[in-house]
N, C-alpha and C. Protein backbone atom coordinates (compact mmCIF):
# COMPACT_ATOMS: atom_id res chain seq x y z
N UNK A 1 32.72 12.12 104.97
CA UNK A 1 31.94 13.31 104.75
C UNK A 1 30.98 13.54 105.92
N UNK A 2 30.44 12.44 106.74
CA UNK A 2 29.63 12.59 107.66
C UNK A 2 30.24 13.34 109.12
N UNK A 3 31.28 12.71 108.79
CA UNK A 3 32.13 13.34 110.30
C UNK A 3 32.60 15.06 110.07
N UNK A 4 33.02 15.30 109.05
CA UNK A 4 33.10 16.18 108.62
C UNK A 4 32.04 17.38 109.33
N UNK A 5 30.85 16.86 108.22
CA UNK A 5 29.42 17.57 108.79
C UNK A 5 28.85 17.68 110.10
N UNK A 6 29.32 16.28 111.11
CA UNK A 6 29.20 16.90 112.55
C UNK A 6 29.91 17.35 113.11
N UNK A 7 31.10 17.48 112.67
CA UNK A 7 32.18 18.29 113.48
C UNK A 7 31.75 19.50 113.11
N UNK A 8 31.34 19.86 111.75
CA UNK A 8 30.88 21.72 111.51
C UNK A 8 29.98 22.04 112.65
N UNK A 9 28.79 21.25 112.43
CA UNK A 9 27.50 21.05 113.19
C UNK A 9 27.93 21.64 115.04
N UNK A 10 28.98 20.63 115.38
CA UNK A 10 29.41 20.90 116.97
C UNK A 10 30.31 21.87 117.08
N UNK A 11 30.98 22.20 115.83
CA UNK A 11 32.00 23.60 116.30
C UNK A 11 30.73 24.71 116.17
N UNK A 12 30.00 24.98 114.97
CA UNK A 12 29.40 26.13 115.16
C UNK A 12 28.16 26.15 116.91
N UNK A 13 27.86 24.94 117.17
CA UNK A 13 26.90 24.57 118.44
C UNK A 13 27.66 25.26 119.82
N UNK A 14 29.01 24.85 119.78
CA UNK A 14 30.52 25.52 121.03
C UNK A 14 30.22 26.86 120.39
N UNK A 15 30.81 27.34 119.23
CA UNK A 15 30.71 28.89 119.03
C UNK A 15 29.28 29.30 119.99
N UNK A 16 28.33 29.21 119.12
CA UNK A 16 27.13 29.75 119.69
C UNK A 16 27.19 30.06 120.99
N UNK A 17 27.29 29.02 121.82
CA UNK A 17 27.48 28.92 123.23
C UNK A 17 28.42 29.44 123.86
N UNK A 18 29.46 30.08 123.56
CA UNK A 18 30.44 30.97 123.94
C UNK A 18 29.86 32.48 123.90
N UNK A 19 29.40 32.22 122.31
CA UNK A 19 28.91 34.08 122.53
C UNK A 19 28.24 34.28 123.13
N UNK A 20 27.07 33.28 123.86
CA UNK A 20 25.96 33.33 124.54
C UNK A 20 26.39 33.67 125.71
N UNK A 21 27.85 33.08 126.26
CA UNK A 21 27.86 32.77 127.49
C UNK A 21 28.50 34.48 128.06
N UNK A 22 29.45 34.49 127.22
CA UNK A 22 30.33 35.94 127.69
C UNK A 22 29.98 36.98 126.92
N UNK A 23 28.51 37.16 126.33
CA UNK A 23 27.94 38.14 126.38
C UNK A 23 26.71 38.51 127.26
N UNK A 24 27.29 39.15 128.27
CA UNK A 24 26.00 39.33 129.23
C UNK A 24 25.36 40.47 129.33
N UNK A 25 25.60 41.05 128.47
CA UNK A 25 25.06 42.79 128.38
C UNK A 25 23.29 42.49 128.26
N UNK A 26 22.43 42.79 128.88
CA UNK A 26 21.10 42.68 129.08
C UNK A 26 20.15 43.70 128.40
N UNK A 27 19.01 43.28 127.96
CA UNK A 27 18.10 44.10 127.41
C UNK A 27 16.78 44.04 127.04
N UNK A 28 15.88 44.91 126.87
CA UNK A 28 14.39 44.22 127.09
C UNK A 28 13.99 44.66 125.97
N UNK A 29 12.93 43.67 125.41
CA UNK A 29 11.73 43.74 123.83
C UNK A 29 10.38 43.96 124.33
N UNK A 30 10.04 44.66 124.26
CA UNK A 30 8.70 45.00 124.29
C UNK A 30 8.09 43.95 123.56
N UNK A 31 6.80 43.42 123.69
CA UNK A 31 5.96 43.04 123.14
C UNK A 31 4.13 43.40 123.13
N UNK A 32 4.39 44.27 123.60
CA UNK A 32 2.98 45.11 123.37
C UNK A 32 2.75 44.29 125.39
N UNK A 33 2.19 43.46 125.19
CA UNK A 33 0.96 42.92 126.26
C UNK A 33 2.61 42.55 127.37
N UNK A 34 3.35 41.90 126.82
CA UNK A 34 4.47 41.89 127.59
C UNK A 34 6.02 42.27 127.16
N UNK A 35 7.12 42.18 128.25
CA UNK A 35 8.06 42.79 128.19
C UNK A 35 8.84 41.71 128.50
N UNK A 36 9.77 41.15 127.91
CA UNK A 36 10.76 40.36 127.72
C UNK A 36 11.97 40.89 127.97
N UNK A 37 13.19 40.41 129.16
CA UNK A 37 14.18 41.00 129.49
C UNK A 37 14.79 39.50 129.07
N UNK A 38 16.05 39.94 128.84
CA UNK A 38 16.73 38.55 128.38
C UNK A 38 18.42 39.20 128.02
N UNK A 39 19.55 38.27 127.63
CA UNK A 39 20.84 38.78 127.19
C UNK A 39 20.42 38.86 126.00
N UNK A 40 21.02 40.17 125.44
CA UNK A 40 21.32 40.12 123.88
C UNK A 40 21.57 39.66 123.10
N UNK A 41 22.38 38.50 123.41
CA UNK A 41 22.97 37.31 122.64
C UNK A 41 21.67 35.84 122.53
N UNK A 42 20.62 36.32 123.92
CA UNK A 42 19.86 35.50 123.69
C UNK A 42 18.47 35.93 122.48
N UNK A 43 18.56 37.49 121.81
CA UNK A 43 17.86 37.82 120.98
C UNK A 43 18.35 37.36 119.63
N UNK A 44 20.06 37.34 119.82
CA UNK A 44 20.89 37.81 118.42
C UNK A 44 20.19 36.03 118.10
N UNK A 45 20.64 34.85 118.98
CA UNK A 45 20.44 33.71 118.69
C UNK A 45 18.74 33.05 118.23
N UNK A 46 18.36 33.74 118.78
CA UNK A 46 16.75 33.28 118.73
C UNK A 46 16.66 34.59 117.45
N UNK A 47 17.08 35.33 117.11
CA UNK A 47 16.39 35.70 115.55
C UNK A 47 17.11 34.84 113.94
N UNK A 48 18.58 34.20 114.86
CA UNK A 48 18.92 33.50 113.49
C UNK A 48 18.19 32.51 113.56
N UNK A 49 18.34 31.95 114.31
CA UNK A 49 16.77 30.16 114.84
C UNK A 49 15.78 30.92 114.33
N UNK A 50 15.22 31.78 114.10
CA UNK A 50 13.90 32.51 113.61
C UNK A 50 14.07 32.47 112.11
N UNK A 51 15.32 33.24 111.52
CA UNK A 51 15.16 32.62 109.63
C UNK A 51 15.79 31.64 109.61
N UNK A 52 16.41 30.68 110.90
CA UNK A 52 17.32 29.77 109.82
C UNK A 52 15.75 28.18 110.13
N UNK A 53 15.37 28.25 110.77
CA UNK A 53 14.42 26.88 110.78
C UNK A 53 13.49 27.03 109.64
N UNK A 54 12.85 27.68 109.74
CA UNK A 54 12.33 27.74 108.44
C UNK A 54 12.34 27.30 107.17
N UNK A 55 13.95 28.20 106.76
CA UNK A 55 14.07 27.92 105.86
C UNK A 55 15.14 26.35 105.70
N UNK A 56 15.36 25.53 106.61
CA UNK A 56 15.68 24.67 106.57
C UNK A 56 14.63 23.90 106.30
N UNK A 57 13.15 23.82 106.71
CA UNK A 57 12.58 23.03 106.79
C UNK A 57 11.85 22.95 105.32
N UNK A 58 12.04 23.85 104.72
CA UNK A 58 11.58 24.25 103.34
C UNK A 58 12.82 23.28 102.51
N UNK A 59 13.86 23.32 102.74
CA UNK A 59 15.12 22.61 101.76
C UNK A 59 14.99 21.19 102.34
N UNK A 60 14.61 20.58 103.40
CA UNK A 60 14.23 19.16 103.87
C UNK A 60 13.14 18.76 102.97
N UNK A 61 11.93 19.49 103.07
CA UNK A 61 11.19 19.34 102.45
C UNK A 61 10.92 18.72 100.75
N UNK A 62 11.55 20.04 100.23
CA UNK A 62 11.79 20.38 98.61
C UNK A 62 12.56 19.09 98.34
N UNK A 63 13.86 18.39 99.34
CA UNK A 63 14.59 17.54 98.99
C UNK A 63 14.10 16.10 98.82
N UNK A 64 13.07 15.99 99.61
CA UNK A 64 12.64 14.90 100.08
C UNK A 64 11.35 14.45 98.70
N UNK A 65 10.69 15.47 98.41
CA UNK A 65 9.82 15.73 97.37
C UNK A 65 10.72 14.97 96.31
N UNK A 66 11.68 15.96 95.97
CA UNK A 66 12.32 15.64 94.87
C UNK A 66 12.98 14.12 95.14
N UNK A 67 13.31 14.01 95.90
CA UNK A 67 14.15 12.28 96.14
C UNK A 67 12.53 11.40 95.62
N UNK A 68 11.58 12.03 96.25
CA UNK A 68 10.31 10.88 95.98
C UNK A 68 9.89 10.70 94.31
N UNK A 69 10.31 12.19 93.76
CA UNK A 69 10.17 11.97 92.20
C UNK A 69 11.32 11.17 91.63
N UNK A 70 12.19 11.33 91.71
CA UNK A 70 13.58 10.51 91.28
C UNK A 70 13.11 9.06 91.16
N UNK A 71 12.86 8.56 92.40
CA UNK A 71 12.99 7.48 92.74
C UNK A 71 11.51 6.35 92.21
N UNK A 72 10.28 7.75 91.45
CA UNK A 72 9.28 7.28 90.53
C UNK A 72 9.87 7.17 89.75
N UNK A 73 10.50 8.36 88.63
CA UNK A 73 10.76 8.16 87.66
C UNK A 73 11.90 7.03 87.37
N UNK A 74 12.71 6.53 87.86
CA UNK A 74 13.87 5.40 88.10
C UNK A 74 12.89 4.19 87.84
N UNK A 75 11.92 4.05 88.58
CA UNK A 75 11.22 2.74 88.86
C UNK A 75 10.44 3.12 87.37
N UNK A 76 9.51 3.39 86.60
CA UNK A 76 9.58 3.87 85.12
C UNK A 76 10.01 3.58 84.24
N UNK A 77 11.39 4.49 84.53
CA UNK A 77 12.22 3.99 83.05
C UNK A 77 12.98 2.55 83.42
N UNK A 78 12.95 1.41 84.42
CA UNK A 78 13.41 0.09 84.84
C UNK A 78 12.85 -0.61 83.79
N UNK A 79 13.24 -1.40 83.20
CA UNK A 79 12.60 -2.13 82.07
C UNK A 79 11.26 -3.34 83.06
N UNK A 80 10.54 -3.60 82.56
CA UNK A 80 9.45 -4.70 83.60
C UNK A 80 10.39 -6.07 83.27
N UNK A 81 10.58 -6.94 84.19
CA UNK A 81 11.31 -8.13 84.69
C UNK A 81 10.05 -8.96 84.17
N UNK A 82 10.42 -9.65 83.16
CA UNK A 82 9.59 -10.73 82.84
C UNK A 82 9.88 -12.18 83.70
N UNK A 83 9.02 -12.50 84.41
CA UNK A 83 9.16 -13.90 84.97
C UNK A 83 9.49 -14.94 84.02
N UNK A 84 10.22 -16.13 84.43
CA UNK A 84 10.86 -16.87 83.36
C UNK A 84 9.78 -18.45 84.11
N UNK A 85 9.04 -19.10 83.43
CA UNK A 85 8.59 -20.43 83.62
C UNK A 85 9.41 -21.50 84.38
N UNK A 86 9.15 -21.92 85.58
CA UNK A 86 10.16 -23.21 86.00
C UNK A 86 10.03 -24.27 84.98
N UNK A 87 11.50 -24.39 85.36
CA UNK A 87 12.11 -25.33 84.43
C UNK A 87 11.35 -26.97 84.64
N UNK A 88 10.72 -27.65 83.05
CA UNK A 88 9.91 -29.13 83.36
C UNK A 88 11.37 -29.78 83.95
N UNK A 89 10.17 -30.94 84.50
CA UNK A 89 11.37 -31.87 84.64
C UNK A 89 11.27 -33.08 83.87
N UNK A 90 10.64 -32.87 82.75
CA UNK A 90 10.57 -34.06 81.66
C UNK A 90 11.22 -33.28 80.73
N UNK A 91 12.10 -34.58 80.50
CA UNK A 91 13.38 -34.14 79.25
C UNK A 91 12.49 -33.77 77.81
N UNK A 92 12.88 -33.13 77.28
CA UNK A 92 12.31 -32.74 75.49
C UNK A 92 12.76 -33.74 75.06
N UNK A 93 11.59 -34.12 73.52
CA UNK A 93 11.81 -35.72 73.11
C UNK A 93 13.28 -35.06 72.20
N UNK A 94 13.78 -36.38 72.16
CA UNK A 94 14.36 -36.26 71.17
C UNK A 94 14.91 -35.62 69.63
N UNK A 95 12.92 -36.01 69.22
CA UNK A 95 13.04 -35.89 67.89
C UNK A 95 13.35 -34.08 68.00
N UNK A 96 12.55 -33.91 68.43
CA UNK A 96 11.89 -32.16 68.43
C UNK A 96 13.19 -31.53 68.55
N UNK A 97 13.84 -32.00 69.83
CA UNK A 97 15.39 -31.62 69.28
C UNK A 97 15.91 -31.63 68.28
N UNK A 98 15.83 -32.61 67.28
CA UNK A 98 17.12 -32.77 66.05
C UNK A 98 16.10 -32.37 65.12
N UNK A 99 15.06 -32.08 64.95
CA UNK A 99 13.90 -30.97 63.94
C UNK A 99 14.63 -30.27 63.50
N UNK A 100 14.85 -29.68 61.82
CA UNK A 100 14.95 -28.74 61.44
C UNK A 100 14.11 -27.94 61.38
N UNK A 101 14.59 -26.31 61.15
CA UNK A 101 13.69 -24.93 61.11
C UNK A 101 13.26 -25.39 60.09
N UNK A 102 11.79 -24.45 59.91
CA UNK A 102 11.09 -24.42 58.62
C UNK A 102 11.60 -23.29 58.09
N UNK A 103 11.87 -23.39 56.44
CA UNK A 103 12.27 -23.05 55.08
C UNK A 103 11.44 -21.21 55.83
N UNK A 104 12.24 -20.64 55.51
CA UNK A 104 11.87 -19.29 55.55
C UNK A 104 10.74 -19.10 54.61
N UNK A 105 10.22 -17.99 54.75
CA UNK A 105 9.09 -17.55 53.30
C UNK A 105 8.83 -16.15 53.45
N UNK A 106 9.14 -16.01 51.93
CA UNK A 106 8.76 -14.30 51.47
C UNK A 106 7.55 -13.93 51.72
N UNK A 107 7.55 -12.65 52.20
CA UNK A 107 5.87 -12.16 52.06
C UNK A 107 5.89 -11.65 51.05
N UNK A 108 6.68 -11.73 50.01
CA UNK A 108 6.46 -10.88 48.71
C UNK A 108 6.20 -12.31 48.05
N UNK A 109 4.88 -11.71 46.87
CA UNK A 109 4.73 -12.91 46.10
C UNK A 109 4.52 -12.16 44.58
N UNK A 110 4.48 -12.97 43.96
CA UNK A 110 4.45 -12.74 42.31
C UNK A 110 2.61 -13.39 41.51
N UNK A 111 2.29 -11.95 40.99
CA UNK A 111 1.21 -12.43 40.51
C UNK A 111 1.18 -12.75 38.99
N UNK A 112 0.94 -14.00 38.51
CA UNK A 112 1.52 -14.40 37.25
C UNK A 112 0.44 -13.72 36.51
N UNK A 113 -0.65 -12.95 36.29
CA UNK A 113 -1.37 -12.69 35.04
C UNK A 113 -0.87 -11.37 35.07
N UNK A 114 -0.56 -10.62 35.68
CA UNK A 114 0.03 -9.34 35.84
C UNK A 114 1.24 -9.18 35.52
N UNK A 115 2.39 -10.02 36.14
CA UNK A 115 3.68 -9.90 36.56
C UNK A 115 4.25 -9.16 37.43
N UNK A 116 3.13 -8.98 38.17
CA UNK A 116 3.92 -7.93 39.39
C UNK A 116 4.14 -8.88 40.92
């Protein structure tokens, strides 16, 4: 996909530069205080560079924003990594091993003058 995208990138870069080159028809812009003579092709190019930077730099931008929220909210919803204790290096006794669980117990109890 990357090669792709610079090959667009360098064919439209050759285009440009062709129309630039073998259009030589000349012409001047006023600018009030001065007068700018230049090829036509060097106006046609410098007014798309005029809306297209811009608004590129606005979609770099917006993207980059948004990649920075993503990449909060990701870290967020990550569950927190509980650290686990190094392991002793004294064996567990025995007994404590072969211990049985203690007998479960209800939290429900019975009140004998009542019966509830």
């Amino acid at each position: 996909m990357q090669f792709i995208k610079i090959l667009f990138w360098v064919l439209l870069l050759v285009a440009t530069f062709i129309f630039w080159w073998t259009n030589e028809a000349r012409s001047s812009l006023d600018l009030g205080a001065a007068v700018v003579e230049a090829r036509v092709s060097t106006f046609v190019v410098g007014a798309f560079l005029i809306g297209f930077v811009p608004t590129w730099l606005l979609l770099r931008g917006s993207k980059w924003r948004l990649s920075r929220r993503i990449k909060t909210l990701e870290d967020a919803a990550r569950p927190a990594v509980v650290p686990t204790p190094p392991a002793s290096r004294t064996p567990a006794p025995a007994a404590a091993a072969k211990a049985e669980p203690a007998p479960a117990v209800s939290s429900v109890s019975t009140d004998k003058a009542t019966g509830l």
